[in-house]
N, C-alpha and C. Protein backbone atom coordinates (compact mmCIF):
# COMPACT_ATOMS: atom_id res chain seq x y z
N UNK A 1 5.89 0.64 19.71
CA UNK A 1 5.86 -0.17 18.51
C UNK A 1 4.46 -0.69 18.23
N UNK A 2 3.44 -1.10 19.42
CA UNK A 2 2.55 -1.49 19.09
C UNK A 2 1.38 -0.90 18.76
N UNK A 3 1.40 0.85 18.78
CA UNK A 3 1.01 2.19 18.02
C UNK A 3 1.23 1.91 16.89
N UNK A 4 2.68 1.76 16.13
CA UNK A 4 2.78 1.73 14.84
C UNK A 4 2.51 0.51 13.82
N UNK A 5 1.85 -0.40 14.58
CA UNK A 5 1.35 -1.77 14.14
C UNK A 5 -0.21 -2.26 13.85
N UNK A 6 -1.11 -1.34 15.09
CA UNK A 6 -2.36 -0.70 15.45
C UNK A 6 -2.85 0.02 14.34
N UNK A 7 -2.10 1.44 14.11
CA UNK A 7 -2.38 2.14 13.51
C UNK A 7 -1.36 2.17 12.23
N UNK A 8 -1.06 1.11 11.52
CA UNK A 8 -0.65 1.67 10.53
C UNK A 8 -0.62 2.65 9.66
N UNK A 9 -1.99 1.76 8.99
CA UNK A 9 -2.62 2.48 8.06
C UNK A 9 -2.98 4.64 8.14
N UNK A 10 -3.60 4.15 9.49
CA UNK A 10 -3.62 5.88 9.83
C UNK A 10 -2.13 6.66 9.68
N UNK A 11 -0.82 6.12 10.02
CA UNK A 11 0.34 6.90 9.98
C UNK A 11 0.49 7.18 8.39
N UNK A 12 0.12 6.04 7.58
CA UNK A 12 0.68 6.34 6.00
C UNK A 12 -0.08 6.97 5.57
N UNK A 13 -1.95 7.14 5.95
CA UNK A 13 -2.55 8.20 5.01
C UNK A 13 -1.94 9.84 6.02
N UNK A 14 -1.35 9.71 6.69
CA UNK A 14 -1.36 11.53 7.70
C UNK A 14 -0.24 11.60 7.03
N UNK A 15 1.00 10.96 5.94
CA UNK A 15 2.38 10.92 5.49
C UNK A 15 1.74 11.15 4.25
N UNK A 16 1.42 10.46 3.33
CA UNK A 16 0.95 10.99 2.14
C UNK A 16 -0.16 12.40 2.20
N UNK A 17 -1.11 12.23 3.06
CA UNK A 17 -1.89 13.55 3.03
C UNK A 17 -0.87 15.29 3.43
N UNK A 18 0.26 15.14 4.35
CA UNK A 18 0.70 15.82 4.08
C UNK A 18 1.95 15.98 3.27
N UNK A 19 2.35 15.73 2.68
CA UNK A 19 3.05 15.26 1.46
C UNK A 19 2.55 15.86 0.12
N UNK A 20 1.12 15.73 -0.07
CA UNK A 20 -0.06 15.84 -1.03
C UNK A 20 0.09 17.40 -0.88
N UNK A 21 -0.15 18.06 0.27
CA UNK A 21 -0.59 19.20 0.81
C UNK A 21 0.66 20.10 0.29
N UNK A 22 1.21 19.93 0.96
CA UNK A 22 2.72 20.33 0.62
C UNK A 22 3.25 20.74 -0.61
N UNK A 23 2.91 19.74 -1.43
CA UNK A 23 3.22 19.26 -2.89
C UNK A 23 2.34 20.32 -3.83
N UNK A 24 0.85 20.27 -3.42
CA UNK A 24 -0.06 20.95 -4.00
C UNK A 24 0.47 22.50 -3.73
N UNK A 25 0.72 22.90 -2.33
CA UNK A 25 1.10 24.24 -1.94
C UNK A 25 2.25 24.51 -3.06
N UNK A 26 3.35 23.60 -2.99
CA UNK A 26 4.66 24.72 -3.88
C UNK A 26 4.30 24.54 -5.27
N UNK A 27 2.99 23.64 -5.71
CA UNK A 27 2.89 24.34 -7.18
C UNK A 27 1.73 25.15 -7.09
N UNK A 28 1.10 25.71 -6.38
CA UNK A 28 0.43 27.06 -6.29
C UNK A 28 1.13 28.38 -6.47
N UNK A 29 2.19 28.13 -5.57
CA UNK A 29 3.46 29.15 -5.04
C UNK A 29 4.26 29.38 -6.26
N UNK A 30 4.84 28.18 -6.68
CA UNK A 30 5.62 28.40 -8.22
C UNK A 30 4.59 29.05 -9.34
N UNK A 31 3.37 28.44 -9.57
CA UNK A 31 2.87 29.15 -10.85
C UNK A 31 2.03 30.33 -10.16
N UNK A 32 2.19 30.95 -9.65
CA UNK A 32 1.54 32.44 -9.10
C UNK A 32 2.96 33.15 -9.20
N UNK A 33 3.75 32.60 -8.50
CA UNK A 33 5.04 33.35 -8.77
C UNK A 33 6.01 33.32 -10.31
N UNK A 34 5.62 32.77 -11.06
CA UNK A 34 6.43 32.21 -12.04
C UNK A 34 5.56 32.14 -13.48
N UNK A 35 4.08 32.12 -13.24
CA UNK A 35 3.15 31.65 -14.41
C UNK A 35 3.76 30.19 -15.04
N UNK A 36 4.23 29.47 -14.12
CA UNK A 36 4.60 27.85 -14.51
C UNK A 36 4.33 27.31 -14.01
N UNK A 37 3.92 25.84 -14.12
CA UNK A 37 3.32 25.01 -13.13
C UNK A 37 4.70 23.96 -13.06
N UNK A 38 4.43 22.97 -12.13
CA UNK A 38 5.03 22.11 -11.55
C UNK A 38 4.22 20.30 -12.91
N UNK A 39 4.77 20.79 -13.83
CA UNK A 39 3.61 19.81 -14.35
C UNK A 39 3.63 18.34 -13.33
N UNK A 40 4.69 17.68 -13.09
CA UNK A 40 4.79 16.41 -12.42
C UNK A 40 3.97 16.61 -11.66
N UNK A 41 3.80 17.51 -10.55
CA UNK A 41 2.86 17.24 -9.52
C UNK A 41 1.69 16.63 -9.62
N UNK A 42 1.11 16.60 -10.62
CA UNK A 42 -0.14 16.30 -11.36
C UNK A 42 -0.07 14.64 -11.04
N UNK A 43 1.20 14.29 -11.90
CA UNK A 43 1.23 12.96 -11.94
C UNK A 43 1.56 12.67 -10.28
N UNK A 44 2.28 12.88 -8.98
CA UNK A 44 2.08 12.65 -7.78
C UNK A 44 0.94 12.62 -7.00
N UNK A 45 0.20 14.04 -7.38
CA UNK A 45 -0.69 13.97 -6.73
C UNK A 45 -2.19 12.65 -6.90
N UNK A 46 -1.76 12.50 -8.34
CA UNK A 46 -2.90 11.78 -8.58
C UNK A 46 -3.00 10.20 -8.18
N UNK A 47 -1.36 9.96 -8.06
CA UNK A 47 -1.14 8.52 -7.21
C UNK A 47 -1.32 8.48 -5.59
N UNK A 48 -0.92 9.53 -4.83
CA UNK A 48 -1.49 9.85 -3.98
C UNK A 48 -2.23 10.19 -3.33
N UNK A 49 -3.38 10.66 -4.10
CA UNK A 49 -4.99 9.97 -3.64
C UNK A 49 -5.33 8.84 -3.90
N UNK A 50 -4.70 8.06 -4.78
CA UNK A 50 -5.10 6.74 -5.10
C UNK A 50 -3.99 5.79 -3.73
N UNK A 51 -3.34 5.61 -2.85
CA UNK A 51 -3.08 5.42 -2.08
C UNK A 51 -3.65 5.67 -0.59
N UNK A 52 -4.07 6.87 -1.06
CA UNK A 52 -4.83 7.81 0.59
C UNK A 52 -6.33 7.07 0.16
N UNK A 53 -6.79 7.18 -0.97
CA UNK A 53 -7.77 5.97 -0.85
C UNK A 53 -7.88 4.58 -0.18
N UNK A 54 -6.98 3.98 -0.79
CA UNK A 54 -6.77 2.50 -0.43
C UNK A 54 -6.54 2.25 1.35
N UNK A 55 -5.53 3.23 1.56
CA UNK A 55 -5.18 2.91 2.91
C UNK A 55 -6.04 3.43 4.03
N UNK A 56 -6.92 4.39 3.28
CA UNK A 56 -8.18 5.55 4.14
C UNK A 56 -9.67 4.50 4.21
N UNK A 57 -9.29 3.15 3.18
CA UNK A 57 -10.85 2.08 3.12
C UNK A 57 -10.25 0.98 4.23
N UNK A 58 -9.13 1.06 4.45
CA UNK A 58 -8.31 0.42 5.64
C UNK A 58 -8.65 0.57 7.44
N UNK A 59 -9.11 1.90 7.28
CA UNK A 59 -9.27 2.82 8.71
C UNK A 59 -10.69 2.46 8.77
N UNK A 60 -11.13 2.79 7.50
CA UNK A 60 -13.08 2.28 7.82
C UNK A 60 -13.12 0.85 7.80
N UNK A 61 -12.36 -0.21 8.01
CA UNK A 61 -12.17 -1.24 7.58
C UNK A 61 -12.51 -1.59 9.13
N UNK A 62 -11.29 -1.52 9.36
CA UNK A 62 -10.54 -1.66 11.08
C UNK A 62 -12.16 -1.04 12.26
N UNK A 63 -12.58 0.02 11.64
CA UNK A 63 -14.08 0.74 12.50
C UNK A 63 -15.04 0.62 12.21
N UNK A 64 -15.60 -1.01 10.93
CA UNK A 64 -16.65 -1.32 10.65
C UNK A 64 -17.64 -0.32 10.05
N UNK A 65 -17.02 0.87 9.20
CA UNK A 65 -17.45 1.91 8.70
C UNK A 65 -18.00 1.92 7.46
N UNK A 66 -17.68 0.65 6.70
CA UNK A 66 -17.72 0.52 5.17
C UNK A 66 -19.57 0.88 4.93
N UNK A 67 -19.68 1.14 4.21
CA UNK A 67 -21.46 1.30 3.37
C UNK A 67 -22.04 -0.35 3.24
N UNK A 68 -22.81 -0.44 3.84
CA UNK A 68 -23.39 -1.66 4.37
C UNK A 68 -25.34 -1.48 4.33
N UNK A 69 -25.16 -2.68 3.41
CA UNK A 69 -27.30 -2.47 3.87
C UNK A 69 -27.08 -3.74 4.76
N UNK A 70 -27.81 -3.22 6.16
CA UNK A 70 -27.86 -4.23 6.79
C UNK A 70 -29.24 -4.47 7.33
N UNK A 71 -29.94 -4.27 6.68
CA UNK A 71 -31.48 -4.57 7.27
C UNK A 71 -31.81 -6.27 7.88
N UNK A 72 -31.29 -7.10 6.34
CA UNK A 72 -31.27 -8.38 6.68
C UNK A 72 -30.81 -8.94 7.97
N UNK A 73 -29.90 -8.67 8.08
CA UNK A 73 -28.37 -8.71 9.35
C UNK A 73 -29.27 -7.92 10.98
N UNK A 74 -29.84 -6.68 10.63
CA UNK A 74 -30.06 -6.19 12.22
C UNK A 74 -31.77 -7.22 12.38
N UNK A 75 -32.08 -7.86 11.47
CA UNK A 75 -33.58 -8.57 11.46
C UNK A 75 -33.56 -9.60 11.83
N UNK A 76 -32.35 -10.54 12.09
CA UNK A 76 -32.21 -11.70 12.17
C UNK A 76 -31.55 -12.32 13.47
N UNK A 77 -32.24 -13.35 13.83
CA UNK A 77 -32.12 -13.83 15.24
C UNK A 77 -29.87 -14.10 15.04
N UNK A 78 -29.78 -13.57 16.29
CA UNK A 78 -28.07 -13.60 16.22
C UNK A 78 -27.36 -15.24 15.80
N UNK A 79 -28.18 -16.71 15.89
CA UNK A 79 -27.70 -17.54 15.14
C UNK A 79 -27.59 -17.39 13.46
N UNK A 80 -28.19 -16.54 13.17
CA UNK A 80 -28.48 -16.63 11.42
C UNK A 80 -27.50 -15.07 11.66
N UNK A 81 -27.32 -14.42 11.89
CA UNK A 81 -26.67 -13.34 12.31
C UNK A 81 -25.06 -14.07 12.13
N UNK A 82 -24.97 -14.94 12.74
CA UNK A 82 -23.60 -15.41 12.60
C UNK A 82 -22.95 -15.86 11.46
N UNK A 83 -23.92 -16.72 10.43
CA UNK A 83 -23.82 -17.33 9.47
C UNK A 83 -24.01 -15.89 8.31
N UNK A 84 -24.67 -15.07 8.40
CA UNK A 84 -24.41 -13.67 7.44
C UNK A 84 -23.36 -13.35 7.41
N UNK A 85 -22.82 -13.18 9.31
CA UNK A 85 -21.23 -12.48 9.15
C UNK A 85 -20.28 -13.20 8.62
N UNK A 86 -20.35 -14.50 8.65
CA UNK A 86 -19.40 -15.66 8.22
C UNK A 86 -19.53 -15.37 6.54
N UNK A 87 -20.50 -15.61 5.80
CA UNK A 87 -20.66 -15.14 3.82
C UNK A 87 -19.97 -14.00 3.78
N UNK A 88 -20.55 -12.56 4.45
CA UNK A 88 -20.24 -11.42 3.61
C UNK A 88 -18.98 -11.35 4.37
N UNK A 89 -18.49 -11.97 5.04
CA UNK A 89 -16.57 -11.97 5.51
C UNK A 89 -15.92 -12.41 4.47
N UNK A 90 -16.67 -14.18 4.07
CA UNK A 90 -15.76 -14.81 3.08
C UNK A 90 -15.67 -13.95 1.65
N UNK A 91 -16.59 -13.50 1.48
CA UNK A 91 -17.11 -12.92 0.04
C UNK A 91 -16.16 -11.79 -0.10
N UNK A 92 -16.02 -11.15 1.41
CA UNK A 92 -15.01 -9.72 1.41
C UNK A 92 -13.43 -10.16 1.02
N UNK A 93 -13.26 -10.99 1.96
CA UNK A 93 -11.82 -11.32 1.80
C UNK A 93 -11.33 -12.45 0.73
N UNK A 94 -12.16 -13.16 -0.04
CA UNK A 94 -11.94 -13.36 -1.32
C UNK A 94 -12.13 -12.01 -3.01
N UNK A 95 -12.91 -11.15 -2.30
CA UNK A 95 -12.54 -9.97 -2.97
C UNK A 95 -11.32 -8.89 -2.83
N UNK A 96 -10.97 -9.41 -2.13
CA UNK A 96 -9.63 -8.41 -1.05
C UNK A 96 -8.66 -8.95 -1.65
N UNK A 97 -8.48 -10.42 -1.77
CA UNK A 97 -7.21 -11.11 -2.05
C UNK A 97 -7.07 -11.02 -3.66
N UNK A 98 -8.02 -10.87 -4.46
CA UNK A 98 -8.18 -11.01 -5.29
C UNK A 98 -7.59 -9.34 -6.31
N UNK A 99 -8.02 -8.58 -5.60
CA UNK A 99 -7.72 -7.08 -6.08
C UNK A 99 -6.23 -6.80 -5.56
N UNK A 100 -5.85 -7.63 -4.20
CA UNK A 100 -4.48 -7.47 -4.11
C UNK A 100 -3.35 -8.14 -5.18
N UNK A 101 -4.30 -9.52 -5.65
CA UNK A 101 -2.88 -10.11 -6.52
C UNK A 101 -3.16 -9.75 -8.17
N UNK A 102 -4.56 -8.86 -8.28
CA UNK A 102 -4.25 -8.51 -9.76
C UNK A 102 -3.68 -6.82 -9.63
N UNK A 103 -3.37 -6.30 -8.19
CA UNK A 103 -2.95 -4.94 -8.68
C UNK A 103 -1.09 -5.47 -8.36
N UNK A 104 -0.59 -7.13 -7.95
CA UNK A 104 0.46 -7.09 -7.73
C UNK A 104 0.81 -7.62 -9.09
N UNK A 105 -0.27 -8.19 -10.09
CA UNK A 105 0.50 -8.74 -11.39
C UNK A 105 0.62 -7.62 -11.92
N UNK A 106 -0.86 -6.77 -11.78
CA UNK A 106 -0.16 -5.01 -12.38
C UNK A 106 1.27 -4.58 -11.92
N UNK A 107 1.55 -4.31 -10.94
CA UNK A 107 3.18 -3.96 -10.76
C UNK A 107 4.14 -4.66 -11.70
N UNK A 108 3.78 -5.86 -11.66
CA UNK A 108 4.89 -7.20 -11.96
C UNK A 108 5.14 -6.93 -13.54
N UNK A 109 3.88 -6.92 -14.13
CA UNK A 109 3.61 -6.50 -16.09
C UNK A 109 4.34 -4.56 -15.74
N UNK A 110 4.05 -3.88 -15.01
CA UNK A 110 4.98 -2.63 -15.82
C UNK A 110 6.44 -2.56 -15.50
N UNK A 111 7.11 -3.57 -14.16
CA UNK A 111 7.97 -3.82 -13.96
C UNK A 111 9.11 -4.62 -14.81
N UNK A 112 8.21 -5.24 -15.80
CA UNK A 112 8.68 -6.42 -16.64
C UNK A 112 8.99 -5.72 -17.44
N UNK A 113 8.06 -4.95 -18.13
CA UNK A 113 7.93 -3.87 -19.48
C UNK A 113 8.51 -2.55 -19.60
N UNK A 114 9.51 -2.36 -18.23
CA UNK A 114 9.87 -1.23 -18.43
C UNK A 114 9.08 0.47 -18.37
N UNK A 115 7.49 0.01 -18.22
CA UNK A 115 7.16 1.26 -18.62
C UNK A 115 7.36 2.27 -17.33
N UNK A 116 7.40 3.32 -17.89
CA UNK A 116 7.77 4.87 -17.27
C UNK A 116 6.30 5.68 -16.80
N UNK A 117 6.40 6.30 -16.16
CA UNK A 117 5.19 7.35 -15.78
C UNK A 117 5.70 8.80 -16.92
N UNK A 118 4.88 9.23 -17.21
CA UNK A 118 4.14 10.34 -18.09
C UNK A 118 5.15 12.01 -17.69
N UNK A 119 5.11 11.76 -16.63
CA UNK A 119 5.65 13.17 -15.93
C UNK A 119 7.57 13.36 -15.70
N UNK A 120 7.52 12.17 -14.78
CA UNK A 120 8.71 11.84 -14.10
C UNK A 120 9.84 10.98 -14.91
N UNK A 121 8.71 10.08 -15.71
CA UNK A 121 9.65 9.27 -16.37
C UNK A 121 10.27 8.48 -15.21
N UNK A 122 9.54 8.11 -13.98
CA UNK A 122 9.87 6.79 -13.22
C UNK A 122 9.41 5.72 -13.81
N UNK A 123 9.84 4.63 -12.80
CA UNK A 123 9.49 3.31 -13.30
C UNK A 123 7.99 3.51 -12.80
N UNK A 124 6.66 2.76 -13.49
CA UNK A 124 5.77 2.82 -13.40
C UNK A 124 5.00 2.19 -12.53
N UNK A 125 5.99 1.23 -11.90
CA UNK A 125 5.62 0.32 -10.78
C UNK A 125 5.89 0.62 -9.50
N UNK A 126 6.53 2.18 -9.37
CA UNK A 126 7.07 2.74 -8.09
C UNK A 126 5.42 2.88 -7.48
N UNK A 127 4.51 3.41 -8.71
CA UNK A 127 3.55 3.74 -7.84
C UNK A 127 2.55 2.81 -7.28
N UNK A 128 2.71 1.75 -8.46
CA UNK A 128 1.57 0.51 -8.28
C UNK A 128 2.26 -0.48 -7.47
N UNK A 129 3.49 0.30 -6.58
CA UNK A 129 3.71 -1.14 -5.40
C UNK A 129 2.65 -0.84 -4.24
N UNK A 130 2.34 -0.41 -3.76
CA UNK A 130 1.65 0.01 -2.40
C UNK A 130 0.73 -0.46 -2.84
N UNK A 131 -0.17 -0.82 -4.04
CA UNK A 131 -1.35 -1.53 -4.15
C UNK A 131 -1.69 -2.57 -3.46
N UNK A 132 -1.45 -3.74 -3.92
CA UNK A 132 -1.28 -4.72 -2.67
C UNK A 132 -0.77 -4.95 -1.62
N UNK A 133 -0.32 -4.49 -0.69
CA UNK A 133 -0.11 -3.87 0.10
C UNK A 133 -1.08 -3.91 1.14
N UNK A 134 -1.57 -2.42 0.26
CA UNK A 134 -2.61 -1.58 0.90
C UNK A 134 -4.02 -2.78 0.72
N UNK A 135 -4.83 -3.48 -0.27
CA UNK A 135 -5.91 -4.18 -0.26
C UNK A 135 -5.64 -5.26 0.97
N UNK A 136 -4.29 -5.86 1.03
CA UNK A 136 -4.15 -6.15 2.25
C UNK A 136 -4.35 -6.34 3.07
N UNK A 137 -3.87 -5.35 3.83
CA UNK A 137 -3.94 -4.30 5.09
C UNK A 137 -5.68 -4.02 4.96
N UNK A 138 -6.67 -3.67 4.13
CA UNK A 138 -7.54 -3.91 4.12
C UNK A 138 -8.68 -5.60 4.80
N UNK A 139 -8.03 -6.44 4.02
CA UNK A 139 -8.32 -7.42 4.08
C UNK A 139 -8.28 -7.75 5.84
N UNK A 140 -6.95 -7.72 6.46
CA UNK A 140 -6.58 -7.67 7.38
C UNK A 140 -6.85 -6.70 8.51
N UNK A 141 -7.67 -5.84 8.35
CA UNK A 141 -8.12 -5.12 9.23
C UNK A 141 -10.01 -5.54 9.08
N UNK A 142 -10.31 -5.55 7.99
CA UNK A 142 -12.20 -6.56 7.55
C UNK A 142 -11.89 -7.46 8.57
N UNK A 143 -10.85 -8.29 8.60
CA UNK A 143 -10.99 -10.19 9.09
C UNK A 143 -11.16 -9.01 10.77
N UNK A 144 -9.97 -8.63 11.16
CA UNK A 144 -9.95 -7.88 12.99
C UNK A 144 -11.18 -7.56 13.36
N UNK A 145 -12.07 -6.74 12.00
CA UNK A 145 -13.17 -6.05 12.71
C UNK A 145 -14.33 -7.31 13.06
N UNK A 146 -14.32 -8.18 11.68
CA UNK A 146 -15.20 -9.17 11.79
C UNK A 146 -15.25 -10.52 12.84
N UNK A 147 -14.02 -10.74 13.76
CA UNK A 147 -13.68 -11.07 14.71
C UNK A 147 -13.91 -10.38 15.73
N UNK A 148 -14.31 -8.91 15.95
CA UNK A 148 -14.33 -8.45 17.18
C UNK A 148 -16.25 -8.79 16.94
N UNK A 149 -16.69 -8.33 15.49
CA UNK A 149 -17.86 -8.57 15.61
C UNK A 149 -18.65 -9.62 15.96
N UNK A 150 -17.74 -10.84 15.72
CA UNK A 150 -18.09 -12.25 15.78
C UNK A 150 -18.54 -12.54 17.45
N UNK A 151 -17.92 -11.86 17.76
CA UNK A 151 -17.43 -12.07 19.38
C UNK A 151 -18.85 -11.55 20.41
N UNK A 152 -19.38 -10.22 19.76
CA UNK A 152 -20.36 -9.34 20.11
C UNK A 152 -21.66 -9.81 19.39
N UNK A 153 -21.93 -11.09 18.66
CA UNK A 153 -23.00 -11.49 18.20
C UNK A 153 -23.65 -11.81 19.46
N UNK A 154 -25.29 -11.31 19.28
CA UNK A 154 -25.73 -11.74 20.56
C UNK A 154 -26.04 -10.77 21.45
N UNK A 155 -25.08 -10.28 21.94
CA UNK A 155 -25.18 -9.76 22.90
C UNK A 155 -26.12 -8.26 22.40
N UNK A 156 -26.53 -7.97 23.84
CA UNK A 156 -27.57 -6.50 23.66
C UNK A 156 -27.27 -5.44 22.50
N UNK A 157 -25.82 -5.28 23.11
CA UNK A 157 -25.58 -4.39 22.24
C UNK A 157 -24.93 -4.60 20.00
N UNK A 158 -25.78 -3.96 19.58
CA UNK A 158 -25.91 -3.76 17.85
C UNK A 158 -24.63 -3.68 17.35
N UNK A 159 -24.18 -5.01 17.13
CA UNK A 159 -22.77 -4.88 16.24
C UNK A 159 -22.79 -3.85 15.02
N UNK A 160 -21.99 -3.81 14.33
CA UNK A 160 -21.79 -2.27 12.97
C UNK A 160 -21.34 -4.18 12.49
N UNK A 161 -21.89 -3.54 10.94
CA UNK A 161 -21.54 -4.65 10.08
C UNK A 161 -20.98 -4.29 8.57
């Protein structure tokens, strides 16, 4: 259990990525065999990179991977080092919380409104639930990494920031 708690995020992008794969394969297969496409797939696939995104900035989240200028940060004696990681934490996770509760009023407004997706004619909020969610799970894996980093200020070895 504590694999699937660890690694969330990694289990849901290897479920959607093959899912994606899959999906992409039988409308290759149908319109080679058929000269028809699968039009919906279009509309799946395209929510499902937008998920394998979100939950794939999750994994670089958790491994301090994100695109970072850190010149300031590797220049600075590890007391002022601390007080950097402390801003660009708060700054992250008030941006985190913030993209989570306007992609959850997004759900909430197409949920309200009835609207449909293009292809499927689902509800339009099937796809925009995992949004917040996923910024989340972001958020929450930034705060883990920035706590392990917090911890390693100082010391010899070059925190990832």
């Amino acid at each position: 259990m504590s694999f699937v708690l660890r690694d969330a995020e990694k289990i849901v992008c290897a479920v959607i990525l093959l899912a994606m794969t899959l999906l992409g394969f039988a409308n290759v297969v149908v319109r080679y065999l058929t000269n028809y496409s699968l039009a919906a797939t279009e509309e799946l696939l395209t929510n499902g990179f937008l998920l394998l995104t979100i939950f794939g900035a999750a994994i670089a989240a958790r491994k301090g991977e994100h695109l970072a200028v850190t010149i300031v940060y590797d220049l600075s004696p590890p007391r002022a080092r601390k007080a950097i990681l402390i801003v660009a934490n708060v700054l992250s996770v008030v941006l985190l919380l913030l993209a989570a509760w306007f992609c959850w009023q997004l759900a909430m407004n197409e949920y309200r409104s009835g609207l449909r997706s293009y292809g499927l004619q689902l509800p339009a909020w099937y796809y925009s639930a995992g949004l917040p969610l996923g910024f989340l799970l972001v958020m929450v894996r930034f705060v883990q990494h920035a706590v392990d980093t917090w911890r390693g200020v100082g010391d010899e070895v070059q925190p990832d920031v």
